[in-house]
Protein backbone atom coordinates (compact mmCIF):
# COMPACT_ATOMS: atom_id res chain seq x y z
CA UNK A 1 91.92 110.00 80.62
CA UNK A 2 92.12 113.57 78.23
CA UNK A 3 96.24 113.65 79.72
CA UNK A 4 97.22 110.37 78.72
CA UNK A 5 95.07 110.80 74.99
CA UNK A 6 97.10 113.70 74.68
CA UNK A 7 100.28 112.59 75.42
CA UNK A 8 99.18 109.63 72.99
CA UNK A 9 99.19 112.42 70.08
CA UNK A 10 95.10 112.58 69.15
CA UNK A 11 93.62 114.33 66.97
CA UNK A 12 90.68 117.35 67.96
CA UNK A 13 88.48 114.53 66.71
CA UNK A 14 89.44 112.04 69.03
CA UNK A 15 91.24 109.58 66.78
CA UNK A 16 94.63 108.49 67.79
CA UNK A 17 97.35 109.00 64.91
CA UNK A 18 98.36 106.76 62.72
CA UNK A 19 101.89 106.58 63.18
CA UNK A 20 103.38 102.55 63.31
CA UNK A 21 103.92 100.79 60.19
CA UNK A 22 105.51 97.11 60.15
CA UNK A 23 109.00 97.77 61.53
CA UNK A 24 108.01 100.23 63.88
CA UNK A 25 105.91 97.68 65.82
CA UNK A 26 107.80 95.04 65.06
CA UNK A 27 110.26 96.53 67.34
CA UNK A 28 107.31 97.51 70.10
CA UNK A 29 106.42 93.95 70.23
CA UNK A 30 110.24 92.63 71.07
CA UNK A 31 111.10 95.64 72.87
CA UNK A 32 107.70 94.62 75.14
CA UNK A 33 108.78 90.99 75.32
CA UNK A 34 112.19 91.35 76.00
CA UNK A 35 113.44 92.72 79.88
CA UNK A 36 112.97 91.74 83.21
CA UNK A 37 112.58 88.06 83.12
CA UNK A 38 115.29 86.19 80.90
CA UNK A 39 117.61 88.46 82.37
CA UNK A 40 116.60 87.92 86.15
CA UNK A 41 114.36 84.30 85.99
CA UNK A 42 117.29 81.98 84.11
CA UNK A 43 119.06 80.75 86.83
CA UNK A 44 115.28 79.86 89.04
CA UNK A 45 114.16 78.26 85.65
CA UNK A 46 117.31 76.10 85.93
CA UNK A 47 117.06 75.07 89.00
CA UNK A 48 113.84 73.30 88.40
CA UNK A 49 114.95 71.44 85.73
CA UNK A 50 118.63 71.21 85.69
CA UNK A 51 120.71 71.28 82.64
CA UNK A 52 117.59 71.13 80.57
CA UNK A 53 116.23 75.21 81.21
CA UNK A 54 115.68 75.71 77.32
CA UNK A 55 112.57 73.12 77.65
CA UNK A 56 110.32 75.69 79.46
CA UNK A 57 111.20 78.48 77.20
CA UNK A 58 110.15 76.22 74.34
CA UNK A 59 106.87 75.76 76.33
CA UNK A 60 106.14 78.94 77.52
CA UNK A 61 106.98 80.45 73.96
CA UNK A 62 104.17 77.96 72.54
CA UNK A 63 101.51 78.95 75.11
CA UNK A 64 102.15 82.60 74.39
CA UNK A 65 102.22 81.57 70.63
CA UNK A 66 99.11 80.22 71.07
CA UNK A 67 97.05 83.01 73.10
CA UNK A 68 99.08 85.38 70.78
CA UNK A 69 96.66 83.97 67.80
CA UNK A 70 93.32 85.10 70.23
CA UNK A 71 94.43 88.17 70.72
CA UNK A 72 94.80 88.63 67.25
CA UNK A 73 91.49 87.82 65.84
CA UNK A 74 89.83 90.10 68.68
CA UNK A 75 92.65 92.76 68.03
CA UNK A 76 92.04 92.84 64.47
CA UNK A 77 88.08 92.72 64.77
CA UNK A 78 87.93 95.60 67.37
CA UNK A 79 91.20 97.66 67.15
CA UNK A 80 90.70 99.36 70.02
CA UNK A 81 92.59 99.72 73.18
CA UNK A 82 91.42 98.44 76.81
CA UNK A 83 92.85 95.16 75.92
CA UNK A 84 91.32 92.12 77.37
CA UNK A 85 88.91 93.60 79.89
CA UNK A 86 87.36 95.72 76.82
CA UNK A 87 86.70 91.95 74.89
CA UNK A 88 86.02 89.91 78.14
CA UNK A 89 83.33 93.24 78.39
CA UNK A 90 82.06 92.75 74.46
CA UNK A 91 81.91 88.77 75.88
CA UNK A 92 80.05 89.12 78.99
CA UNK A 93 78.67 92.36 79.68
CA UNK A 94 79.50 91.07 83.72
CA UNK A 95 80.63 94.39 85.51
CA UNK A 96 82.35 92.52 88.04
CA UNK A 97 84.12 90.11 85.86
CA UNK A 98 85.38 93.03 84.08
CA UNK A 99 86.48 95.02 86.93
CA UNK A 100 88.66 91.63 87.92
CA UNK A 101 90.13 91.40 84.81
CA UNK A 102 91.09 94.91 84.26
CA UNK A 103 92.63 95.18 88.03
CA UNK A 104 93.96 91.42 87.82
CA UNK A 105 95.84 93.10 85.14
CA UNK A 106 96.78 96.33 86.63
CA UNK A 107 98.10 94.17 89.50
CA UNK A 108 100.36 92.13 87.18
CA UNK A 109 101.90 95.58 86.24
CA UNK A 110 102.83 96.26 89.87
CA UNK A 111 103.94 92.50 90.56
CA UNK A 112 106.17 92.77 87.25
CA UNK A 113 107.70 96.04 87.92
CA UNK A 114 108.29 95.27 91.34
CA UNK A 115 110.14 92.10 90.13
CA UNK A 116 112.06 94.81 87.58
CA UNK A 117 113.10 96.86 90.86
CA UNK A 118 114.98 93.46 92.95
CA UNK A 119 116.41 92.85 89.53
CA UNK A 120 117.60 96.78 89.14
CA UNK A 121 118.78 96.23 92.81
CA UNK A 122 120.83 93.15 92.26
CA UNK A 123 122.68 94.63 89.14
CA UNK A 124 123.51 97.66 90.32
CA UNK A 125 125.16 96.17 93.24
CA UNK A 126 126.87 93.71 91.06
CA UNK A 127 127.76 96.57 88.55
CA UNK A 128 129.26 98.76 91.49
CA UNK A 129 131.11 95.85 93.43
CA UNK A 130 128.23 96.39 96.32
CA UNK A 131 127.44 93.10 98.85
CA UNK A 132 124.89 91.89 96.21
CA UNK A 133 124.31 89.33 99.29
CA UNK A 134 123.25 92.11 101.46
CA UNK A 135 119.44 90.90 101.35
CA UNK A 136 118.76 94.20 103.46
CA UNK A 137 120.73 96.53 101.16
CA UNK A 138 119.40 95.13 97.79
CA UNK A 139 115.80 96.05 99.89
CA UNK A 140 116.35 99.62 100.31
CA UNK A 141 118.09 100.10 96.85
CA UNK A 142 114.91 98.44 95.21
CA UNK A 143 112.31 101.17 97.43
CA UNK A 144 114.85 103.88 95.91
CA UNK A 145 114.60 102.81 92.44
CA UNK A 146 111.15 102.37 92.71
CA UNK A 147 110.06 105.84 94.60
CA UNK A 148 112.32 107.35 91.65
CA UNK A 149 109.98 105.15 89.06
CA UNK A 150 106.99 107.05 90.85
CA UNK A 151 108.69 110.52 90.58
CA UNK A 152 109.38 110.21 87.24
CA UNK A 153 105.92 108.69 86.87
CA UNK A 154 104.61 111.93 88.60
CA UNK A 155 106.14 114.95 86.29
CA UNK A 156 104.62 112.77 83.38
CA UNK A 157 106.31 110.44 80.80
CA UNK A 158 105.03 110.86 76.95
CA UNK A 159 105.65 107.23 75.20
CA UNK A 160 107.10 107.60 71.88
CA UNK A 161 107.93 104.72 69.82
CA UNK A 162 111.38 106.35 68.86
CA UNK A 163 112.42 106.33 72.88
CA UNK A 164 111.28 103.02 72.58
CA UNK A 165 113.13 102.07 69.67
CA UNK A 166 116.36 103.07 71.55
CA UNK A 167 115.47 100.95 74.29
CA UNK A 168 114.68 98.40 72.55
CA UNK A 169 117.76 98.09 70.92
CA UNK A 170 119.75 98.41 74.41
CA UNK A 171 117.88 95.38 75.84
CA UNK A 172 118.72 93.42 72.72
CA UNK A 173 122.40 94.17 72.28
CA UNK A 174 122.87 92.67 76.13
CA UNK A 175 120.88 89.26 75.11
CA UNK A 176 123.37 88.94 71.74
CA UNK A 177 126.11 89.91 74.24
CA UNK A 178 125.45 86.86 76.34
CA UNK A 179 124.35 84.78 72.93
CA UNK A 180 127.97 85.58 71.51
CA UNK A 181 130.64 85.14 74.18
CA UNK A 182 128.84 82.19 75.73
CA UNK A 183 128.69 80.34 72.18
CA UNK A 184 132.56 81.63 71.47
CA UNK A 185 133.68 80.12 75.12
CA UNK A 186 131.69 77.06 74.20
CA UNK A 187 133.70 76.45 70.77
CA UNK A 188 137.14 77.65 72.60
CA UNK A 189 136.48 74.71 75.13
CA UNK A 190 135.61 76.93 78.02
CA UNK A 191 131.84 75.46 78.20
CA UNK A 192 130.24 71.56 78.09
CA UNK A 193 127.05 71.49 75.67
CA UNK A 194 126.40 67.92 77.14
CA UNK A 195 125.09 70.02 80.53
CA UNK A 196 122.00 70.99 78.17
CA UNK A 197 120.72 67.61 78.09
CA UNK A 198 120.98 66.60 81.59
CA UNK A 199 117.59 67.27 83.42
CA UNK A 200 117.28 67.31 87.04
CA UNK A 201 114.97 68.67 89.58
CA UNK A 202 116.42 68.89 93.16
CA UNK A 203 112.19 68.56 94.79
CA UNK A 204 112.23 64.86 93.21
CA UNK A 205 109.45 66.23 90.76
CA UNK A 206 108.30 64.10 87.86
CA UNK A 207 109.89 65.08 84.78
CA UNK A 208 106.05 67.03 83.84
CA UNK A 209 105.31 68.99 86.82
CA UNK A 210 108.74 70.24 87.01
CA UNK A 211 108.62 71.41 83.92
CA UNK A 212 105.26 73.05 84.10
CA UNK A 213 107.17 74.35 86.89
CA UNK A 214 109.73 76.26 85.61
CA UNK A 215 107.66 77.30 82.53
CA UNK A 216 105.61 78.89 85.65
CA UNK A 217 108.21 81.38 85.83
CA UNK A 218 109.73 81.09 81.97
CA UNK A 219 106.25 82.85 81.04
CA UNK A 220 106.85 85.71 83.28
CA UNK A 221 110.10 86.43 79.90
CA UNK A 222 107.11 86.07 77.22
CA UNK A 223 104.34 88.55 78.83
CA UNK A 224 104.45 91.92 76.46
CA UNK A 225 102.58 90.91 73.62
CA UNK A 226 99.64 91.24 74.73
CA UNK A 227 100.42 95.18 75.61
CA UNK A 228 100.58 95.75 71.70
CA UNK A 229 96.92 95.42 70.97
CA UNK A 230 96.59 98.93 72.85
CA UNK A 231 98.38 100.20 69.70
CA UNK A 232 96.16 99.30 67.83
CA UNK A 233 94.30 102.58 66.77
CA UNK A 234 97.63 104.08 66.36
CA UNK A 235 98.84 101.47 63.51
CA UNK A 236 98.59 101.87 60.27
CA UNK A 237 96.23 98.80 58.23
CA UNK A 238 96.59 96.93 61.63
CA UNK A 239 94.59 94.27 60.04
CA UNK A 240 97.06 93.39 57.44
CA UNK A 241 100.05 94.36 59.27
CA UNK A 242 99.64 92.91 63.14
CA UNK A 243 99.31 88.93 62.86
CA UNK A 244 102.42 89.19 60.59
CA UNK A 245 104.32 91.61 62.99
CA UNK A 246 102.97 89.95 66.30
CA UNK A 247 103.58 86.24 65.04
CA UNK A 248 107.17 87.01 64.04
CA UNK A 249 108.39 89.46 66.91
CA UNK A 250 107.16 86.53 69.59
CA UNK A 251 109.42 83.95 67.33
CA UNK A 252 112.27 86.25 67.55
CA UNK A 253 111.99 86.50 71.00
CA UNK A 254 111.78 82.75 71.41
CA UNK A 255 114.48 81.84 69.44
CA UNK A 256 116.79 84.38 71.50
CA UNK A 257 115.52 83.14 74.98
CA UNK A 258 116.02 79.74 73.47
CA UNK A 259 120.03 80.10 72.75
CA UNK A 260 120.05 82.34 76.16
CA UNK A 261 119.23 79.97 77.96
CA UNK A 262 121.28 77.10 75.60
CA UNK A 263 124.45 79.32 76.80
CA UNK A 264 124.03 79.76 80.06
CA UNK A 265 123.66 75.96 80.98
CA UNK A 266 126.78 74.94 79.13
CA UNK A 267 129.17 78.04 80.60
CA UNK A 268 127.52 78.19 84.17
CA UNK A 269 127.03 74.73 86.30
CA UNK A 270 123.62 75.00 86.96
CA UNK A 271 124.05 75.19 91.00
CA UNK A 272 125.59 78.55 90.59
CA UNK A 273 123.59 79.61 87.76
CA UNK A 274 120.61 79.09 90.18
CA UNK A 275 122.44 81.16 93.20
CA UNK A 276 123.31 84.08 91.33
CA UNK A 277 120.73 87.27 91.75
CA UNK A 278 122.35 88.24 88.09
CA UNK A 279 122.60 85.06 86.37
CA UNK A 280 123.25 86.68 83.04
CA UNK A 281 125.82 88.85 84.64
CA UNK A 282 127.61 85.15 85.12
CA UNK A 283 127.70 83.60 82.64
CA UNK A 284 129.80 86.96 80.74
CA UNK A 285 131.86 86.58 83.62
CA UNK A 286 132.44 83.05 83.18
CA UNK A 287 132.82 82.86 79.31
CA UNK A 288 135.39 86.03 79.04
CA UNK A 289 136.86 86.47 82.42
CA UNK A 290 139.33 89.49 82.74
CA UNK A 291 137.35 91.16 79.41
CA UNK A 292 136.42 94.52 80.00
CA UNK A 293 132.94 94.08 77.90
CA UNK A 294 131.80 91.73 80.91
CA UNK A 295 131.18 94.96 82.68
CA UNK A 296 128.88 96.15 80.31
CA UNK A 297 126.27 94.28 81.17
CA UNK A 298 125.49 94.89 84.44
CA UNK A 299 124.12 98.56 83.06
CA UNK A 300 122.60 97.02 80.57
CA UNK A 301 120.63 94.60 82.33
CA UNK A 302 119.80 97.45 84.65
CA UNK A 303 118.61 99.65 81.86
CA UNK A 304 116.53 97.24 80.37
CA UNK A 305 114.59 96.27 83.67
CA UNK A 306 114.30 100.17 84.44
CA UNK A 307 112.49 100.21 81.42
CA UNK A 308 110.28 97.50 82.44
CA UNK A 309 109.39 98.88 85.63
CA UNK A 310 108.32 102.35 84.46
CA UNK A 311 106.34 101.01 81.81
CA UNK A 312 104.45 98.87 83.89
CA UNK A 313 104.15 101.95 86.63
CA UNK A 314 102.84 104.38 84.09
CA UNK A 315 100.23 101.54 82.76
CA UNK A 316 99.07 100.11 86.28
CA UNK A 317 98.74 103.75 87.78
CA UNK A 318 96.50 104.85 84.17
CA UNK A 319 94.40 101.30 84.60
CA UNK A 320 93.70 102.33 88.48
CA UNK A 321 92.54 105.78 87.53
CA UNK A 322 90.70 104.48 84.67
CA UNK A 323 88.57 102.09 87.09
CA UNK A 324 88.35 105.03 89.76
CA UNK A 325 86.38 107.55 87.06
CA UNK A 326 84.83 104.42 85.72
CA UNK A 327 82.98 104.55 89.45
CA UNK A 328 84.36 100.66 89.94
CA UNK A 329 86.90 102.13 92.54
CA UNK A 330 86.42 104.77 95.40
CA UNK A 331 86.76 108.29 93.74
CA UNK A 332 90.29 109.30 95.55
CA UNK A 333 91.82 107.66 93.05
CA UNK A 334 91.22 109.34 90.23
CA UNK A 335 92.26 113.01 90.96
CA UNK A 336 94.88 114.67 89.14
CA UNK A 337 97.87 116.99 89.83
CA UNK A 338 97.13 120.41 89.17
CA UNK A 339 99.84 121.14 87.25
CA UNK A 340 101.56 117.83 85.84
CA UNK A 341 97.98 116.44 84.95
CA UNK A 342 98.92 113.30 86.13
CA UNK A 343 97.34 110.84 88.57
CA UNK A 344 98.83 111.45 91.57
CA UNK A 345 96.91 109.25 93.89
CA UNK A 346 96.73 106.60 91.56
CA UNK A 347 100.38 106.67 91.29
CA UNK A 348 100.94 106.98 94.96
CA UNK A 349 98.59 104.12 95.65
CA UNK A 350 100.51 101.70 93.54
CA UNK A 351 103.73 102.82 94.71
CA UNK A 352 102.69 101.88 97.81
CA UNK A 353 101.71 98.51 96.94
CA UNK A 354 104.64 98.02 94.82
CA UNK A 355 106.86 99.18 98.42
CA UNK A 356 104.41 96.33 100.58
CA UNK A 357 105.47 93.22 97.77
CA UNK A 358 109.38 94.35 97.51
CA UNK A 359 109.39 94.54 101.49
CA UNK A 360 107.16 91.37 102.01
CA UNK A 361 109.01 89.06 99.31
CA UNK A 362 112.07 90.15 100.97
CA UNK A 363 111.80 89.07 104.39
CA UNK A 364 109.14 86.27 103.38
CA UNK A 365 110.80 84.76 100.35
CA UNK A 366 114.08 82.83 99.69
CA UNK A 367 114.32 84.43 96.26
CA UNK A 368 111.99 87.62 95.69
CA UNK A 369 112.80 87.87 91.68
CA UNK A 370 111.53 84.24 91.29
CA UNK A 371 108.41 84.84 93.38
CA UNK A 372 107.07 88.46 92.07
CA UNK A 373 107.92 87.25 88.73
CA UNK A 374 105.96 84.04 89.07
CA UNK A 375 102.95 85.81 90.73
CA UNK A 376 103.05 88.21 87.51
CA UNK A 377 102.78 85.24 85.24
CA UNK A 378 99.97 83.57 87.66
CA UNK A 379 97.43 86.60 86.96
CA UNK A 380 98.26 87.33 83.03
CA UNK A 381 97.74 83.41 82.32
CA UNK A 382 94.29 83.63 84.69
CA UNK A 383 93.49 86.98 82.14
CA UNK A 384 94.64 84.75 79.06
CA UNK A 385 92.29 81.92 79.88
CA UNK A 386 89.64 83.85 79.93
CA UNK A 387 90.78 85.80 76.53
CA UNK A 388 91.47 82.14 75.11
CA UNK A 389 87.22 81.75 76.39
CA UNK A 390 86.51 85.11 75.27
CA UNK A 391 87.51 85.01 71.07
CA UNK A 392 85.51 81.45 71.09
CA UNK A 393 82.38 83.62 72.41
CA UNK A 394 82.36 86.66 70.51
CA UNK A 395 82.06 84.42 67.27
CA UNK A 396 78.50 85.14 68.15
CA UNK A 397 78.75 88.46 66.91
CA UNK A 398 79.81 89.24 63.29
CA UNK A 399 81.46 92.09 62.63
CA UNK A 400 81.66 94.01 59.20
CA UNK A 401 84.97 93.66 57.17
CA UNK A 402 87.52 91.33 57.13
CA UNK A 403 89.42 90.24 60.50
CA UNK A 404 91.90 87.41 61.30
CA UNK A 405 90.54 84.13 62.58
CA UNK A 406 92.77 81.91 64.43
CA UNK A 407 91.86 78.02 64.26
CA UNK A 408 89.02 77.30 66.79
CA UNK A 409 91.35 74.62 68.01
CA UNK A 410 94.00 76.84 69.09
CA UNK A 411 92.05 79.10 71.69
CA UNK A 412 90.88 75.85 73.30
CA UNK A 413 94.25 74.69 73.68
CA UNK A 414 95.36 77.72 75.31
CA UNK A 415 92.79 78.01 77.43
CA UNK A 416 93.62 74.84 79.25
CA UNK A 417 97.19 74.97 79.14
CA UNK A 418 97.12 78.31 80.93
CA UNK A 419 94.23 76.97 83.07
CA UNK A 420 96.30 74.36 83.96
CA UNK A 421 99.24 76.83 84.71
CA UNK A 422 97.45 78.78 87.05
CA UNK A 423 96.28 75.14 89.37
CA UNK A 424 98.06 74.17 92.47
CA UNK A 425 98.70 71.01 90.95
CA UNK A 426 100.71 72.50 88.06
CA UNK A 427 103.78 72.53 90.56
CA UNK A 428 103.85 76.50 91.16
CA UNK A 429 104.89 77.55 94.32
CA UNK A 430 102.03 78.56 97.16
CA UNK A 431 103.54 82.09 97.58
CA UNK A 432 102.47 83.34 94.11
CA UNK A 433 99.02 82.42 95.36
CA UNK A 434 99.31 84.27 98.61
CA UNK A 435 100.62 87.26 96.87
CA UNK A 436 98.20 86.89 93.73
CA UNK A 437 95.03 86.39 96.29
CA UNK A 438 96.28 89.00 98.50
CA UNK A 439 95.76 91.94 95.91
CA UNK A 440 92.84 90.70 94.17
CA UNK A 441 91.20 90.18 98.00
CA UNK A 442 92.21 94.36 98.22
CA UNK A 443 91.14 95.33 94.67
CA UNK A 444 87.15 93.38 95.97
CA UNK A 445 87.32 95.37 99.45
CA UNK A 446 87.74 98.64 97.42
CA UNK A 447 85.36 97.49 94.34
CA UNK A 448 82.95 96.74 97.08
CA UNK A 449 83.45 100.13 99.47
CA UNK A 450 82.90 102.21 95.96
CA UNK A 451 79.47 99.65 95.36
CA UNK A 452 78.01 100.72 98.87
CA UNK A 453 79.04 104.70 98.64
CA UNK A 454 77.03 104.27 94.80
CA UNK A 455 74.36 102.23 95.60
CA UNK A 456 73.91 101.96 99.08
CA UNK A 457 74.36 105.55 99.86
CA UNK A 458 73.37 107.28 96.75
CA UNK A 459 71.40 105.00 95.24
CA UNK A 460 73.87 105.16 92.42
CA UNK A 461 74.53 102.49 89.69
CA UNK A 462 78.28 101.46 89.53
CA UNK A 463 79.50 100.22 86.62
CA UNK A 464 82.10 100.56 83.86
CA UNK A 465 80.33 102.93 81.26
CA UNK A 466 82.84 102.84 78.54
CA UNK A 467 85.72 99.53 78.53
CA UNK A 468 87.62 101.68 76.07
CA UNK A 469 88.49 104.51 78.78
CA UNK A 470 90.42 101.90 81.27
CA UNK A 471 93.69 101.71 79.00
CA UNK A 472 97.10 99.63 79.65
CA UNK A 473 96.57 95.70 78.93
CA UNK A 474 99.56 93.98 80.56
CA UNK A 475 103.18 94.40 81.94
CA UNK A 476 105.80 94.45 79.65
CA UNK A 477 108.92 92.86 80.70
């Protein structure tokens, strides 16, 4: 892990700089949050519960909310990175139960920015008057974007918060875009408000399940947060400064997904809205027809999902090669170019997988957004019941210095709402189960083909030595 510490900016002592006061990750946390899924998932969240698609934002936003205030008591008693598989570690001490946390998480990476590539796909055809029906073309055009993801992932990409600063405020300018015209239509008569209070579900669901539903898939917009605690030892006083900054940068992105969503029910009827690849892209189109600044968005929507995806690339490929010189995954996976200094097999191997879900979902699944993006959701809220378990258990062990303590009430509610979330019963579609299952079934068979070359053939303990090492906690969207 020396490449990515140094591309982190440490110190000869080891120590990560100090470098992110208030505003600075402030604007991590939204630019995390914000992406992928409000700007490909609105239209599949409608069309589970009609005119009514701000109720599972509201939901989802108060289950994040929720695990947000776990996260912070552990963040702010161990600031260090590794995320949840470094507390559920501290918890447990279970080698296995950390190993399937940290690759249930590296595996939401690949799930989320393979649902950033069919979203790249879809507006770039729509952006350059391409069949965005073309199920085959949008296909190949996500494998492109994505085997450009890897080569970019390959040469080596140094985060800096001032890149992401830029993007940041790229992604945001596109949601106040849509926020804007669709409210102007609305109060020029082009839009009927009265659609927002209609709810429907086309499956004859009960009013609950399809709600918990579509808030199956209106989680996959409020994932990101999480992926802040890794900043941790490069913030300055993050015990003062990150309950305030994480708190209000998951409100802000609430309220925005909130009126997003508000708009796009009373410009678009909520059949289209539900058809459309680029549902965003729609509603523009819909509220200022023959206006120029319609065609913005497209490339903005397409830069802010790129994002997405390469974040998520760089942080699954770093978690895999973290595991594979950890000794928890077969050794291959942890060698390093020569000259770039960057995981090369690692990267390869998720690419890979990221090509197998994008091809699968394509010819397996009615709409491949909706179902990578729901499977992503599915394994974070498995990983945030067990952090929701986790900050109730390491009570047991005091640590020196003052620390944030979120309500003991609050981590048990989260843990069963997102236990809940992740049942059968909960309404989520069987596909996110087949895909979730089918990559945590591959990360056991190579767990357990490392455990027999250590211990069966060498006689060699395998185990993870030091959490801290793995890095990367979640996908951003």
């Amino acid at each position: 892990m020396a490449q990515v510490a140094a591309e982190q900016g440490t110190h000869e002592d080891g120590e990560l700089k100090r470098v992110m006061g208030p505003g600075l990750l402030l604007l991590f946390i939204v630019g995390d949050i914000l992406g992928t899924g409000v700007y490909a998932l609105t239209g599949d969240v409608a069309a589970e519960v009609g005119g009514a698609a701000w109720a599972p934002f509201i939901v989802a936003f108060a289950i994040a909310m929720v695990t947000a205030f776990s996260y912070l008591e552990l963040v702010t008693k161990y600031p260090q990175a590794a995320g949840a598989a470094l507390y559920t570690h501290k918890a447990f001490g279970i080698h296995f139960l950390t190993f399937i946390v940290a690759f249930t998480v590296m595996c939401s990476g690949i799930t989320s920015a393979s649902t950033a590539s069919r979203a790249f796909a879809s507006n770039l055809a729509k952006g350059f008057g391409l069949d965005d029906e073309n199920t085959t073309l949008i296909m190949l055009i996500a494998l492109g974007f994505m085997a450009v993801v890897a080569l970019v992932n390959l040469r080596g990409v140094g985060e800096s918060v001032k890149a992401n600063i830029v993007l940041t405020l790229v992604e945001l300018s596109g949601l106040l875009l849509v926020i804007f015209v669709g409210f102007f239509a609305v109060f020029a008569g082009k839009g009927d408000f009265s659609r927002t209070m209609i709810f429907e579900s086309p499956s004859d669901k009960s009013t609950f399940f399809a709600v918990t539903a579509a808030t199956s898939l209106a989680f996959f917009a409020m994932v990101g947060f999480e992926d802040s605690v890794n900043m941790a030892e490069e913030t300055k006083d993050p015990v003062r400064i990150f309950p305030k900054m994480m708190i209000t940068g998951i409100g802000i992105t609430g309220v925005i997904y909130v009126l997003v969503s508000l708009c796009a029910v009373a410009i678009v009827p909520v059949g289209d809205l539900a058809a459309s690849d680029t549902p965003l892209v729609t509603v523009v189109e819909r509220a200022a027809p023959g206006v120029p600044i319609k065609d913005l968005l497209p490339f903005i929507s397409m830069f802010a999902v790129a994002n997405s995806a390469l974040i998520n690339m760089l942080m699954a490929s770093r978690l895999l090669y973290g595991m594979s010189r950890q000794e928890v995954l077969p050794h291959f996976l942890g060698r390093v170019h020569a000259h770039r200094q960057t995981p090369w097999a690692a990267i390869v191997f998720t690419t890979l997988l990221a090509f197998g879900l994008i091809t699968y979902v394509s010819g397996a699944s009615e709409d491949a957004v909706s179902a990578l993006g729901g499977t992503t959701s599915l394994l974070l809220l498995g990983v945030f019941t067990i952090v929701n378990i986790v900050v109730l258990v390491l009570r047991r062990d005091p640590k020196p210095g003052d620390h944030f303590v979120t309500p003991s009430v609050l981590p048990v509610i989260g843990a069963i709402c997102c236990f809940f979330l992740v049942l059968p019963f909960s309404g989520r579609p069987s596909e996110h189960y087949t895909i979730g299952g089918g990559l945590l079934a591959l990360g056991v068979v190579l767990w357990a083909l490392t455990w027999i070359a250590n211990r069966g053939l060498r006689a060699k303990k395998t185990y993870f030595r030091d959490p801290d090492d793995l890095g990367g906690d979640g996908p951003v969207n």
